[in-house]
Protein backbone atom coordinates (compact mmCIF):
# COMPACT_ATOMS: atom_id res chain seq x y z
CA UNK A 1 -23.97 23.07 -18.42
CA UNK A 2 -24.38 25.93 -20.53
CA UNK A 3 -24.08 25.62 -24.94
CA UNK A 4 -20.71 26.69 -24.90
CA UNK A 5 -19.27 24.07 -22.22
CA UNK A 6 -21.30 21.12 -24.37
CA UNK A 7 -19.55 21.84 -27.74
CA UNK A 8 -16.43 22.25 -26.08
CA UNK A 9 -16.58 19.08 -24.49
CA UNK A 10 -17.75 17.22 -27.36
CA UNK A 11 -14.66 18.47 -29.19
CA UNK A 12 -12.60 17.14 -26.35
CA UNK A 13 -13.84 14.17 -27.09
CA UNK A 14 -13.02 14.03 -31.11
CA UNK A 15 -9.18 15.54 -31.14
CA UNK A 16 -9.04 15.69 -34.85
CA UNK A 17 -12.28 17.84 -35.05
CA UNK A 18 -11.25 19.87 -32.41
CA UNK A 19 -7.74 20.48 -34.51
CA UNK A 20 -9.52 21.05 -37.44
CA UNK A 21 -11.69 23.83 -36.10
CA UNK A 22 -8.55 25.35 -34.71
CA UNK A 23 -7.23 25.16 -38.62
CA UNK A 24 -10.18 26.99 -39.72
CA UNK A 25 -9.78 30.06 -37.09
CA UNK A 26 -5.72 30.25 -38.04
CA UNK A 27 -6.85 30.64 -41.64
CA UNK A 28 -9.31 33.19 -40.99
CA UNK A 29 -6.64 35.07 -39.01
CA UNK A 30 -4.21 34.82 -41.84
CA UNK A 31 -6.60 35.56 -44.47
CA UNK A 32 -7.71 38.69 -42.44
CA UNK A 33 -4.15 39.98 -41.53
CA UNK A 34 -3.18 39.79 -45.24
CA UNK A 35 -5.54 42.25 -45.59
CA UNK A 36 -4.34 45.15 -43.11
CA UNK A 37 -1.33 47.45 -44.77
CA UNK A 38 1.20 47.82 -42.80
CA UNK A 39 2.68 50.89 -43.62
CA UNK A 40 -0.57 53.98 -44.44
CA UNK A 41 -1.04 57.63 -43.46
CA UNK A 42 -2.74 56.30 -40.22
CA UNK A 43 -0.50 52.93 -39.45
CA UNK A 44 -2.54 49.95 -39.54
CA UNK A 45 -5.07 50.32 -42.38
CA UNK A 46 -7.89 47.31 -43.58
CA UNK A 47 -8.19 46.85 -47.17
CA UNK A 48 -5.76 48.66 -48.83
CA UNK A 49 -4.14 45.33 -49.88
CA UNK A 50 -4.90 42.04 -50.79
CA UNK A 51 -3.04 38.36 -50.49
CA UNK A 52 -1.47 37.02 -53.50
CA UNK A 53 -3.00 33.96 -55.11
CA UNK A 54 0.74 32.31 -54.03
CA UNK A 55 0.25 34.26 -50.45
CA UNK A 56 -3.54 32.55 -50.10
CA UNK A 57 -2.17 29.20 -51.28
CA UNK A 58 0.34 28.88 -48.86
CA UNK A 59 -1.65 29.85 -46.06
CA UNK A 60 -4.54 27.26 -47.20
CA UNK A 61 -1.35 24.81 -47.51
CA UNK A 62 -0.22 25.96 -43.63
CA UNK A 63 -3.79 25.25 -42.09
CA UNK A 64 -4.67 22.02 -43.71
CA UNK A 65 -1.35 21.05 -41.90
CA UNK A 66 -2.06 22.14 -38.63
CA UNK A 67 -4.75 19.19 -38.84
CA UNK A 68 -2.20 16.90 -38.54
CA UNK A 69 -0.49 18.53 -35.76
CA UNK A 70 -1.42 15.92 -33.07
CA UNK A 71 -0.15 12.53 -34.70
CA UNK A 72 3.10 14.22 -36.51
CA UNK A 73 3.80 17.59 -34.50
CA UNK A 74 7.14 17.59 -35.76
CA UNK A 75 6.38 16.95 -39.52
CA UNK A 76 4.14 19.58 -39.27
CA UNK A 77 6.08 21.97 -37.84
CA UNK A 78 8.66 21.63 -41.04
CA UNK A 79 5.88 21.67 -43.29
CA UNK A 80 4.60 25.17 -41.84
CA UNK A 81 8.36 26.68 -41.42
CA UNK A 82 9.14 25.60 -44.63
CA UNK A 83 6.03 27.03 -46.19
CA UNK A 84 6.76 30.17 -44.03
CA UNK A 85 10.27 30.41 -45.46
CA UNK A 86 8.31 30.29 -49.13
CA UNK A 87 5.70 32.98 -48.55
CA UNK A 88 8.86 35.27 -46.87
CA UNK A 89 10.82 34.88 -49.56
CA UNK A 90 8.49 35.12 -52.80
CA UNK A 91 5.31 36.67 -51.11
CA UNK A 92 4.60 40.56 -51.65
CA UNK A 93 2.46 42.07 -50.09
CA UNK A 94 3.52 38.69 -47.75
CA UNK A 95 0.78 37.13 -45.67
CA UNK A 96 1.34 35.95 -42.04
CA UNK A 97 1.53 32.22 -42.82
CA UNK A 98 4.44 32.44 -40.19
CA UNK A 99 1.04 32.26 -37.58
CA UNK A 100 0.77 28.39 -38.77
CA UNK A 101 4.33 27.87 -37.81
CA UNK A 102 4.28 29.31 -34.13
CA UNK A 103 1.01 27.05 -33.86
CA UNK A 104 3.16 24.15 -34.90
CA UNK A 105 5.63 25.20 -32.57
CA UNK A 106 3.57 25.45 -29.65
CA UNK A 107 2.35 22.04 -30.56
CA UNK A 108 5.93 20.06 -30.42
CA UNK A 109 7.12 22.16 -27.23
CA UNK A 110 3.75 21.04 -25.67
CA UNK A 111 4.20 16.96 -26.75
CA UNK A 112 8.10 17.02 -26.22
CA UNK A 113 10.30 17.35 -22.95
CA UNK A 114 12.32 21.03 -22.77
CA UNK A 115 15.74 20.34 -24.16
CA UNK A 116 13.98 18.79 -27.36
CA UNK A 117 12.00 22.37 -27.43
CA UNK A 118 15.02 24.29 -27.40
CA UNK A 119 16.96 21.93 -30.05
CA UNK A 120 13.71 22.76 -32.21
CA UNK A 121 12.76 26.53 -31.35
CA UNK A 122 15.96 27.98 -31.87
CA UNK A 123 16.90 27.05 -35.66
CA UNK A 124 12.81 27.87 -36.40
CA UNK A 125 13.45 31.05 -35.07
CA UNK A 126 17.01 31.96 -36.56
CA UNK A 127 15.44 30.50 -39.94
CA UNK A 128 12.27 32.43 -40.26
CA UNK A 129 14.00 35.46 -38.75
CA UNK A 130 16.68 35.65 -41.28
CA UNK A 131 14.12 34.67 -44.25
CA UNK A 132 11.95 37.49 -43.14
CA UNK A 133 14.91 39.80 -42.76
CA UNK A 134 16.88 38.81 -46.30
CA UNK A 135 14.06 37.93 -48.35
CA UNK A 136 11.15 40.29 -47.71
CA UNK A 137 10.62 43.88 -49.39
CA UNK A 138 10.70 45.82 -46.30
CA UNK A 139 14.32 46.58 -44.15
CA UNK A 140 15.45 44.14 -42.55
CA UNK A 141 15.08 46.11 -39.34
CA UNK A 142 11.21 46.47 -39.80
CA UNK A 143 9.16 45.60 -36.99
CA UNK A 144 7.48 43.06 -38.92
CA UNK A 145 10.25 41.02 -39.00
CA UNK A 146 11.62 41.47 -35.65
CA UNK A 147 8.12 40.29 -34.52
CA UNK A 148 8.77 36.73 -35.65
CA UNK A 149 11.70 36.51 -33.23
CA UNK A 150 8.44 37.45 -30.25
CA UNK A 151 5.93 35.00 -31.90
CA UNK A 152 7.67 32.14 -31.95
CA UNK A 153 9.12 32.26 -28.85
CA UNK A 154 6.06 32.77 -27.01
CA UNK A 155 4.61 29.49 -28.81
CA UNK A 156 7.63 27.74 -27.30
CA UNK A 157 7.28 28.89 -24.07
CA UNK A 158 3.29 28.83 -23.79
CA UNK A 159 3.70 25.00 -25.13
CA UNK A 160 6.65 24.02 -22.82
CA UNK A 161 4.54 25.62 -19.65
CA UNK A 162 1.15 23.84 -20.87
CA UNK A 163 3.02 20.21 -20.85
CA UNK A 164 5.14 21.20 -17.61
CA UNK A 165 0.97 21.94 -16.20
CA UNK A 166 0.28 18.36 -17.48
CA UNK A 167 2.93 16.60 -16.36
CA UNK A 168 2.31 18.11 -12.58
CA UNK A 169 -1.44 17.19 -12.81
CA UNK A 170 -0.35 13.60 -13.76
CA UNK A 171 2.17 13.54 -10.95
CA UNK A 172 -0.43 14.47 -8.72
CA UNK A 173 -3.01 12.09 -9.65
CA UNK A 174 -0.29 9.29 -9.45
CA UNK A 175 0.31 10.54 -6.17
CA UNK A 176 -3.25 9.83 -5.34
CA UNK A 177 -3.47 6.67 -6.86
CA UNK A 178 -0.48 4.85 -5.35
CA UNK A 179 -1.54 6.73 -1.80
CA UNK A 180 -5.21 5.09 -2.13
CA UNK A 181 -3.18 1.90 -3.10
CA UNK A 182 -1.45 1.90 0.07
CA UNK A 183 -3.99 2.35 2.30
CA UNK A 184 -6.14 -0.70 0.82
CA UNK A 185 -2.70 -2.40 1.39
CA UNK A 186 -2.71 -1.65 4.76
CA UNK A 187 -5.88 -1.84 5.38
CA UNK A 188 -5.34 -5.73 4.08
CA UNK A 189 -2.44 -6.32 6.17
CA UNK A 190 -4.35 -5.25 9.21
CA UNK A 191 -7.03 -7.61 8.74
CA UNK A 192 -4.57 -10.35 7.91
CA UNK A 193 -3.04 -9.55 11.31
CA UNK A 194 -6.19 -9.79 12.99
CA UNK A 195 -7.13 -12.53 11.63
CA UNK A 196 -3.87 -14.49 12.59
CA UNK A 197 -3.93 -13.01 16.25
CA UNK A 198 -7.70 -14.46 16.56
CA UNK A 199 -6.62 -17.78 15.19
CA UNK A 200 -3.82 -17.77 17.87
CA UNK A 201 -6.17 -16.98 20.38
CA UNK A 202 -8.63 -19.68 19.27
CA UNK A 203 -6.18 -22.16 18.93
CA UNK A 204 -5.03 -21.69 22.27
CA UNK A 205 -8.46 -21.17 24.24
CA UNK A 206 -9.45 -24.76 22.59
CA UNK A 207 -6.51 -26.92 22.76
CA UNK A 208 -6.09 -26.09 26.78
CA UNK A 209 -9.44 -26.74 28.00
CA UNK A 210 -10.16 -29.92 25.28
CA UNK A 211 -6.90 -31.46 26.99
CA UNK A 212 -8.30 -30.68 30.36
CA UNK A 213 -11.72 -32.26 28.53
CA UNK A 214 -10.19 -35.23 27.37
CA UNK A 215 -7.98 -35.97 31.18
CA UNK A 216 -11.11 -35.37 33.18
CA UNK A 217 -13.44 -37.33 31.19
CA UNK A 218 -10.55 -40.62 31.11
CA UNK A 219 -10.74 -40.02 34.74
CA UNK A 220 -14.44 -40.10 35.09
CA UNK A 221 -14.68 -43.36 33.01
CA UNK A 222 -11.58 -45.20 34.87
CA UNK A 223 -13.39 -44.74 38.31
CA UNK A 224 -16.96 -44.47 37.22
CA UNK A 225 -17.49 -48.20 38.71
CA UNK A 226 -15.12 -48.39 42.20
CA UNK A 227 -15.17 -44.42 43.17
CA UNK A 228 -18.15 -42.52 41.69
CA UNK A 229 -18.03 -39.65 44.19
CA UNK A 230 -14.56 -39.04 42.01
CA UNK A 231 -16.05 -40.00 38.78
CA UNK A 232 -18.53 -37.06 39.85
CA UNK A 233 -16.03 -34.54 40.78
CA UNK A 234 -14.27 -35.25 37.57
CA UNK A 235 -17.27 -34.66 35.47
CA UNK A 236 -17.60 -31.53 37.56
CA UNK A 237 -14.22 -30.15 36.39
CA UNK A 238 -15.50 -31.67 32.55
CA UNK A 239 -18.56 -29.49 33.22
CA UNK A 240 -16.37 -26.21 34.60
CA UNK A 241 -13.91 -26.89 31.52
CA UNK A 242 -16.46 -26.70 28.96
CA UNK A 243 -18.11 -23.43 30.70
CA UNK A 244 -14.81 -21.87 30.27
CA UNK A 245 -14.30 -22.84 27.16
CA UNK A 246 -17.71 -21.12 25.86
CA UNK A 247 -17.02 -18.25 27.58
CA UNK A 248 -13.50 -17.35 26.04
CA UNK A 249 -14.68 -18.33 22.86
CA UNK A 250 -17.34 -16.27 22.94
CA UNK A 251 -15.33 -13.44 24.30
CA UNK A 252 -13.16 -13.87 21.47
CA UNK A 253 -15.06 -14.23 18.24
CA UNK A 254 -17.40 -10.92 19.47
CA UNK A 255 -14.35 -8.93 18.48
CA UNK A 256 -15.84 -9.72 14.70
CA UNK A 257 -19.38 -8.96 15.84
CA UNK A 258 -19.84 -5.63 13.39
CA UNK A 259 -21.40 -2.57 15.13
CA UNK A 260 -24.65 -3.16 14.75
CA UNK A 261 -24.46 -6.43 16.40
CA UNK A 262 -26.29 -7.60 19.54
CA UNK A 263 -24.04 -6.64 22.77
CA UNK A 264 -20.29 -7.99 22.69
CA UNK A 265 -18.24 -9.32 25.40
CA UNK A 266 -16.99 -7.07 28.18
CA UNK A 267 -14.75 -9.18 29.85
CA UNK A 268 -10.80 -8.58 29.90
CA UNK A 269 -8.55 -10.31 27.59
CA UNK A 270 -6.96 -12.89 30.12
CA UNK A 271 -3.36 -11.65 31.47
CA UNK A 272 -0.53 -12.95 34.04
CA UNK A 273 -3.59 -11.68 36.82
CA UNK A 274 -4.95 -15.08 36.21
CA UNK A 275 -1.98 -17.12 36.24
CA UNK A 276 -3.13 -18.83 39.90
CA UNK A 277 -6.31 -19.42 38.16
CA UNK A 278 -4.62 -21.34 35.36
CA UNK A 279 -2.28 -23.50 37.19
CA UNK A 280 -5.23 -24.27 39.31
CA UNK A 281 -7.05 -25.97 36.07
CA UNK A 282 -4.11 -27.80 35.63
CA UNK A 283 -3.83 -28.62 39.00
CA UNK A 284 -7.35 -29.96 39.08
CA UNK A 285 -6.62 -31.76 35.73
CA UNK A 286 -3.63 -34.05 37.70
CA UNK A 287 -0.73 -31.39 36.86
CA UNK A 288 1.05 -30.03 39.85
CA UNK A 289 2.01 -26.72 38.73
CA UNK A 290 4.28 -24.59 40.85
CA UNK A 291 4.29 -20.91 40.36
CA UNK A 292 7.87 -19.41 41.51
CA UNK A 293 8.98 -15.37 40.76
CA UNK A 294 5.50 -14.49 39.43
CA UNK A 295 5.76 -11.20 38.51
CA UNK A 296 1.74 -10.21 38.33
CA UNK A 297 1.95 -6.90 39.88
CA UNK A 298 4.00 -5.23 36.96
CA UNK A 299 1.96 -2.92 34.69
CA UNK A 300 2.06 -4.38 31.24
CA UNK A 301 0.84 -3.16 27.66
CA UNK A 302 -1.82 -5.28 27.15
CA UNK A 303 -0.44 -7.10 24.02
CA UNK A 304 2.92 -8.17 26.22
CA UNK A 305 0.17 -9.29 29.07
CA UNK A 306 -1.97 -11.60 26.98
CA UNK A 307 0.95 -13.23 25.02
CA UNK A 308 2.70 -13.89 27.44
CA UNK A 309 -0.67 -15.87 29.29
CA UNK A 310 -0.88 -17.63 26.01
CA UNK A 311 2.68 -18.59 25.72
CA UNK A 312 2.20 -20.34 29.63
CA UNK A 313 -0.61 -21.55 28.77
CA UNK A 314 0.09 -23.83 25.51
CA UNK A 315 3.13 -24.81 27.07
CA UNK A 316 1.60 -26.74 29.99
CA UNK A 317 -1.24 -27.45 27.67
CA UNK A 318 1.75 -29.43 26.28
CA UNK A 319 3.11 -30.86 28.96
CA UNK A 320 -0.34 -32.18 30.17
CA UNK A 321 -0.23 -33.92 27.25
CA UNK A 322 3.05 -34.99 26.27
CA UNK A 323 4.81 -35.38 29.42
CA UNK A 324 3.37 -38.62 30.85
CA UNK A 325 2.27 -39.51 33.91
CA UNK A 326 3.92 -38.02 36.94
CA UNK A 327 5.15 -35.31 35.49
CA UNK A 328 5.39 -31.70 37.28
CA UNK A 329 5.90 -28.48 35.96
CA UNK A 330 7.17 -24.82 37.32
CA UNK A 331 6.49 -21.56 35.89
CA UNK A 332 8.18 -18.48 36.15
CA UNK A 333 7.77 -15.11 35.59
CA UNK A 334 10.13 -12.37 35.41
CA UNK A 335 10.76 -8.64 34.94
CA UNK A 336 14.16 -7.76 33.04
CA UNK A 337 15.87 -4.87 31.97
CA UNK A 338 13.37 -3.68 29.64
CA UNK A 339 10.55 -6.78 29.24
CA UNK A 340 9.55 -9.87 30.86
CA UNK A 341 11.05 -13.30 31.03
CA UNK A 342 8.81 -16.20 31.17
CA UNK A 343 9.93 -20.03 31.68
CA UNK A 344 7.86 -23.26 31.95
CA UNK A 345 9.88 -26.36 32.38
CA UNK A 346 8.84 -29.86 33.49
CA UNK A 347 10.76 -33.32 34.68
CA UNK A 348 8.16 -35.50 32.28
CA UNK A 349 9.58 -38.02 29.82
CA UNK A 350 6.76 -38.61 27.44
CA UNK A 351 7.23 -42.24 27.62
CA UNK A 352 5.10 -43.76 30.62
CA UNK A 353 2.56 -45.72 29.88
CA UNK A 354 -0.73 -45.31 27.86
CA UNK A 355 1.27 -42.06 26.71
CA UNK A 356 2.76 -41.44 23.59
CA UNK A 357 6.26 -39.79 23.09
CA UNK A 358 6.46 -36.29 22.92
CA UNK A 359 6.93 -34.29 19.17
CA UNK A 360 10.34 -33.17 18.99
CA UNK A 361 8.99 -29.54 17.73
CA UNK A 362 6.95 -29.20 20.61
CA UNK A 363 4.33 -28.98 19.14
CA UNK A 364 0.39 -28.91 20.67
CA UNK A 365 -0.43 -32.52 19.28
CA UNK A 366 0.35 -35.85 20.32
CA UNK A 367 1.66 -37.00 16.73
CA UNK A 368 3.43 -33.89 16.23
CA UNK A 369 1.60 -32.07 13.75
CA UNK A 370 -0.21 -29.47 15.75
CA UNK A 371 0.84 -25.76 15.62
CA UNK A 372 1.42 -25.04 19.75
CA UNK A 373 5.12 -24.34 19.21
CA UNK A 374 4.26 -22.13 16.07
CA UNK A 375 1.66 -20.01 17.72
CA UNK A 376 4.13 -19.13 20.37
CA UNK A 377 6.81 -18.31 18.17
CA UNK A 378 4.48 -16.40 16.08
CA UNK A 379 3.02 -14.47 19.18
CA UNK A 380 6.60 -13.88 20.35
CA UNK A 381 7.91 -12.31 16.96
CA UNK A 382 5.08 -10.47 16.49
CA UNK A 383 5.93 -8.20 19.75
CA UNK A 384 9.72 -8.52 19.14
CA UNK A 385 10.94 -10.68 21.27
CA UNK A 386 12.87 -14.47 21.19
CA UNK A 387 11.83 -17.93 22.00
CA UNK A 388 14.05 -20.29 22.89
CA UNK A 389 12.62 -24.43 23.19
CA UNK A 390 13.99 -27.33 23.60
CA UNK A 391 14.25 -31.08 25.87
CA UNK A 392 16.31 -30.34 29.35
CA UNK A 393 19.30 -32.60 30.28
CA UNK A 394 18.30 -35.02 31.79
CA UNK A 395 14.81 -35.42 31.03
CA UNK A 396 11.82 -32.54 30.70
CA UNK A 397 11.12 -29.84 28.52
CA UNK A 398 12.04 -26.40 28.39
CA UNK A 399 10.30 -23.27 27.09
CA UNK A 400 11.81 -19.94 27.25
CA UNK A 401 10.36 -16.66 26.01
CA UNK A 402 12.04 -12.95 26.49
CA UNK A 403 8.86 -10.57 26.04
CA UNK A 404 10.08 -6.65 25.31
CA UNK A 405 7.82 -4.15 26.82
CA UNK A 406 7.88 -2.25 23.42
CA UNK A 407 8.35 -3.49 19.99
CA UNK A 408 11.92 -3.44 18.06
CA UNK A 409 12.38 -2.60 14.70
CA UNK A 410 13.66 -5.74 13.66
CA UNK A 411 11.65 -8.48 15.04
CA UNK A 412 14.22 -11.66 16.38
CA UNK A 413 13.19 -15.02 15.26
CA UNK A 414 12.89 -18.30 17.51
CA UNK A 415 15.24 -20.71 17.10
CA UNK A 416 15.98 -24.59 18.91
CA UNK A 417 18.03 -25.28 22.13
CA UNK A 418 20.15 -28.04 21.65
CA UNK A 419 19.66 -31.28 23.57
């Protein structure tokens, strides 16, 4: 940074010094012009006149004000047109203290918004244009005072254009900020999502296979004693349940793994491909499933494909363990006109013995506080579609879901089927 860039910046940094400096080169310019004739054989001629004590006052008087232009710019603009007026009207030879005014000028059309400029530019020009013209000792068609009419309405204009400058760099940098804002914002709201859609997933992956945990295991210990070949198998299916369990879990939480992370998980997010698979858990577990209209074959977005898993699989997550004894369920699988339609329904009742009735929300949790129900509706809003639960007539439970193959603008919400 070279000398002249360091002062410069240093008087950016103290306003009032840098107005007062400005002050002192007006009054030098003043004090100089008073000093040029402005009528001589030759034109212009230097020294063949010199300011007034009254002409030097006033202009002294004009450039202390301009020190003050920043707090009061439009006190000091009357100060320096009224001075002006003075020195036009008593000053001879008369010294160009008019420069303090346009200075002033330029000041208030630079602070102020344009019709304020023009309400205050035009009656300091008409004044200081007739003072010139009716008070001074030369014609009143003299250049000189003509020139007042060009000087002040250049300070007008070159203030109104500097704030116009100023108030586009603002808009601009606005611009920037609230953009930058945004994007934080939604780069929050993403991880929010993410965060919610892993929870889903977790919640799911460990409430099915603990359920199938917590049957298999009851089994084991019922027969341990009279039928141990059976109390082995079940502990096999304990064994293949908690394998399983790992494995999704640990396919799930590697999405947070950061880059530099040992390898991640390769394998698939699960879809309606392995919808035998899951009904054959169940199956093993003591719940007949029966798969009827399974639509696997269909091409899905990925999204559609593993919600709609998750949404079969809470549900008979549930109705292993709210349906009671006995109990069978059917799923179905769909393609509508532009989405899937899955259904899981069972004939349980929830109120055999050594089981507990089942929540009236639905919910993944014998004493109906769990969140099953919520993480479906919240998987089925997210992508658009409606969910539609509720007990059948006549005994059983019904869950309904109505998966769109691309989002909707306006996301539907889940609501009850009456009893």
């Amino acid at each position: 940074m070279s000398t002249l860039e360091s002062v410069w910046c240093r008087l950016r940094a103290h306003p009032l010094a840098l107005d007062a400096a400005l002050a002192a080169v007006v009054l030098l310019c003043m004090i100089a012009g008073a000093f040029v004739a402005p009528h001589g054989a030759h034109g212009m001629v230097w020294g063949r006149r010199a300011p007034d004590p009254l002409g030097l006052l006033l202009m002294v008087l004009g450039a202390a004000a301009l020190v003050l232009r920043r707090r009061a710019p439009a006190t000091v603009l009357a100060v320096t047109g009224g001075l002006s007026v003075i020195e036009c009207l008593t000053g001879d030879p008369r010294a160009p203290v008019a420069m303090s005014a346009v200075i002033a000028l330029f000041t208030v059309a630079a602070a102020t918004d344009r019709a304020t400029t023009w309400r205050v530019g035009l009656p300091t020009m008409a004044v200081l244009t007739a003072a010139a013209m009716l008070g001074g000792p030369l014609p009143w068609y003299a250049q000189e005072n003509l020139a007042i009419v060009a000087w002040t309405g250049i300070g007008a204009t070159a203030g109104d254009a500097v704030r116009s400058r100023r108030a586009f760099v603002q808009a601009i940098r606005e611009r920037a900020e609230r953009a930058e804002r945004t994007r934080e914002e939604e780069a929050r709201r993403r991880v929010a999502e993410e965060r919610l859609r892993i929870a889903r997933d977790l919640h799911d992956v460990v409430a099915h296979h603990i359920a199938l945990v917590n049957v298999q295991a009851g089994v084991a210990a019922h027969v341990m004693d009279k039928r141990p070949d059976q109390a082995k198998e079940a502990l096999a299916h304990v064994r293949a349940a908690g394998r399983s369990a790992l494995d999704e879990l640990r396919a799930t939480v590697g999405l947070l793994r950061q880059s530099g992370d040992p390898e991640a998980p390769t394998e698939p997010a699960p879809g309606l491909s392995r919808l035998d698979d899951l009904a054959g858990t169940f199956h093993s577990a003591g719940l007949p499933v029966e798969v009827v209209g399974a639509d696997q074959d269909t091409e899905l977005p990925s999204a559609v494909d593993l919600a709609a898993y998750r949404i079969i699989q809470e549900a008979l997550t549930n109705v292993r363990k709210h349906a009671g004894a006995g109990a069978r369920a059917e799923v179905s699988v769909v393609r509508v006109a532009n989405g899937i339609e899955v259904t899981v329904l069972d004939d349980g009742s929830g109120t055999a013995s050594g089981t507990v009735p089942r929540p009236a929300d639905g919910g993944g949790h014998a004493d109906g506080g769990g969140h099953g129900l919520l993480g479906m509706r919240e998987r089925v809003t997210a992508l658009g579609g409606t969910l539609t639960t509720g007990p059948r007539y006549g005994g059983g439970f019904r869950v309904h879901a109505i998966l769109p193959l691309q989002n909707r603008q306006t996301p539907a919400t889940a609501e009850g089927e009456p009893a």
